[in-house]
Protein backbone atom coordinates (compact mmCIF):
# COMPACT_ATOMS: atom_id res chain seq x y z
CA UNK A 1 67.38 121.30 -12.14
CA UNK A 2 69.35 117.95 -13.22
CA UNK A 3 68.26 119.01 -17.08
CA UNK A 4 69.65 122.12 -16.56
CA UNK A 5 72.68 121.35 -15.47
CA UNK A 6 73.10 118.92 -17.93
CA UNK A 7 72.48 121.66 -20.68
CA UNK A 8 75.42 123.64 -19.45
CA UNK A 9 77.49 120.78 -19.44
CA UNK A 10 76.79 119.58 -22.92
CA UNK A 11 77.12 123.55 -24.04
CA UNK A 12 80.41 124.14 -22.53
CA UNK A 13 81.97 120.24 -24.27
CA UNK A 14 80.34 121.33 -27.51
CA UNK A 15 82.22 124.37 -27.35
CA UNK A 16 85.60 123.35 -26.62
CA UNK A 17 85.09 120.09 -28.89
CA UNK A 18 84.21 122.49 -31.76
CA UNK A 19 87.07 124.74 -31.08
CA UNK A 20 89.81 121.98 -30.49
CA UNK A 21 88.73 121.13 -33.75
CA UNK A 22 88.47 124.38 -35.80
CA UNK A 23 91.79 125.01 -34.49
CA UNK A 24 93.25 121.40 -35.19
CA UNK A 25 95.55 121.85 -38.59
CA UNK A 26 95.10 117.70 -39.09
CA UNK A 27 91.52 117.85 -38.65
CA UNK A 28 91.37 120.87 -41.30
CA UNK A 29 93.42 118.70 -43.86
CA UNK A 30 91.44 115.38 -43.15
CA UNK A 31 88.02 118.15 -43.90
CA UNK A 32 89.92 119.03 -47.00
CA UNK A 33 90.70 115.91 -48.31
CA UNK A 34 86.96 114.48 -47.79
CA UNK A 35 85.43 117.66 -49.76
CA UNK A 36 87.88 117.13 -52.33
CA UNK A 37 87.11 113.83 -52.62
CA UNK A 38 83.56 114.04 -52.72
CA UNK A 39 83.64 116.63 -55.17
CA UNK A 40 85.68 114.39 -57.69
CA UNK A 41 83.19 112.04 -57.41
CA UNK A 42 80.53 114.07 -57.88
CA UNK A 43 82.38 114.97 -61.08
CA UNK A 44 83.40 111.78 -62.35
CA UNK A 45 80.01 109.94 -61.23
CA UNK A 46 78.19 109.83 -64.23
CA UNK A 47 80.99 108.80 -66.22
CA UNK A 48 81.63 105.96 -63.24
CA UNK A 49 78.00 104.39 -63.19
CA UNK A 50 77.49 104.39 -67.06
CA UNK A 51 81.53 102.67 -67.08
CA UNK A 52 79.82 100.51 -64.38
CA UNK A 53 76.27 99.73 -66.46
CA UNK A 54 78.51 98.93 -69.96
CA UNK A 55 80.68 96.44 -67.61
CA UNK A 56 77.77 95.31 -66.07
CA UNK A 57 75.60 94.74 -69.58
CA UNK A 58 78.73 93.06 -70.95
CA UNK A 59 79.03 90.05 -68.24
CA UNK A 60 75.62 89.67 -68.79
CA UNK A 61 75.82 88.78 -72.12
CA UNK A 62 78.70 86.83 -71.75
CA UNK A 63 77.00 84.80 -68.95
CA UNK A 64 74.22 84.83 -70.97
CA UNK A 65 75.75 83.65 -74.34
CA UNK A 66 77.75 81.08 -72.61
CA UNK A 67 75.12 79.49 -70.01
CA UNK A 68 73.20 78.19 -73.58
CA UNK A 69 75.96 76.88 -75.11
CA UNK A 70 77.13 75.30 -72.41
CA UNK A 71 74.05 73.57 -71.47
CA UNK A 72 74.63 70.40 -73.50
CA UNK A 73 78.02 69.96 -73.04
CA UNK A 74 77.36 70.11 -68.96
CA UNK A 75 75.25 66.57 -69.76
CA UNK A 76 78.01 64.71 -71.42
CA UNK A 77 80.73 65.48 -68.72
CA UNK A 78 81.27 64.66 -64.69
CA UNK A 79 80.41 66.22 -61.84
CA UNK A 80 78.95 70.45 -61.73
CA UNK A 81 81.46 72.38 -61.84
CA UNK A 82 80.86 75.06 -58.43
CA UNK A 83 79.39 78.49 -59.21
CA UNK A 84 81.58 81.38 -59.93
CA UNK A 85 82.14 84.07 -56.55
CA UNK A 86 82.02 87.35 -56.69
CA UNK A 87 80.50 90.18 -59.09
CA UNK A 88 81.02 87.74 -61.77
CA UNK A 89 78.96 84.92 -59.97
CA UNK A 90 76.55 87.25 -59.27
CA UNK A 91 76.26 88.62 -62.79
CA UNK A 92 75.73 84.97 -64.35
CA UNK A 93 72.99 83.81 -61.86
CA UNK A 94 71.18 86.98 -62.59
CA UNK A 95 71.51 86.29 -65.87
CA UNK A 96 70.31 82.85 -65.57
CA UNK A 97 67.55 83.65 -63.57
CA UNK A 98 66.54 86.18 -66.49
């Protein structure tokens, strides 16, 4: 009997939750937005990850180029100098690793 009553009550919040929201005009616009934005980036997402894969390829080779000719002049000088942060970091310790 509890189950049953609990079915009613979850049918009858559904309902007025799905209502108060069809009805809402700031819920409709925040829908709106969202499709429209997902829909640009479905657009623009090739473009976007092979952007992303050139930028990516570049700072590889840069952090590739410069990690050997910056090995011997790391031995004539003081202390390490701290890894880069960020994508950039990232980017040359792959490439090192490689």
């Amino acid at each position: 009997m509890n189950q049953f009553i609990q079915r009613i009550a979850n049918y009858i919040a559904n309902e007025i939750l799905i209502k108060g929201l069809a009805e809402s005009r700031t819920f409709q616009r925040v829908a709106l937005r969202t499709h429209n934005t997902i829909q640009d980036m479905k657009k623009g997402g090739i473009e976007n990850i092979n952007s992303k894969l050139d930028d990516v390829h570049k700072a590889a080779s840069e952090a590739a180029y410069y990690s050997t000719s910056t090995k011997s002049k790391a031995a004539t000088k003081g202390p390490p100098t701290p890894p880069q942060s960020g994508f950039a970091g990232f980017v040359s310790a792959f490439g090192k690793e490689i």
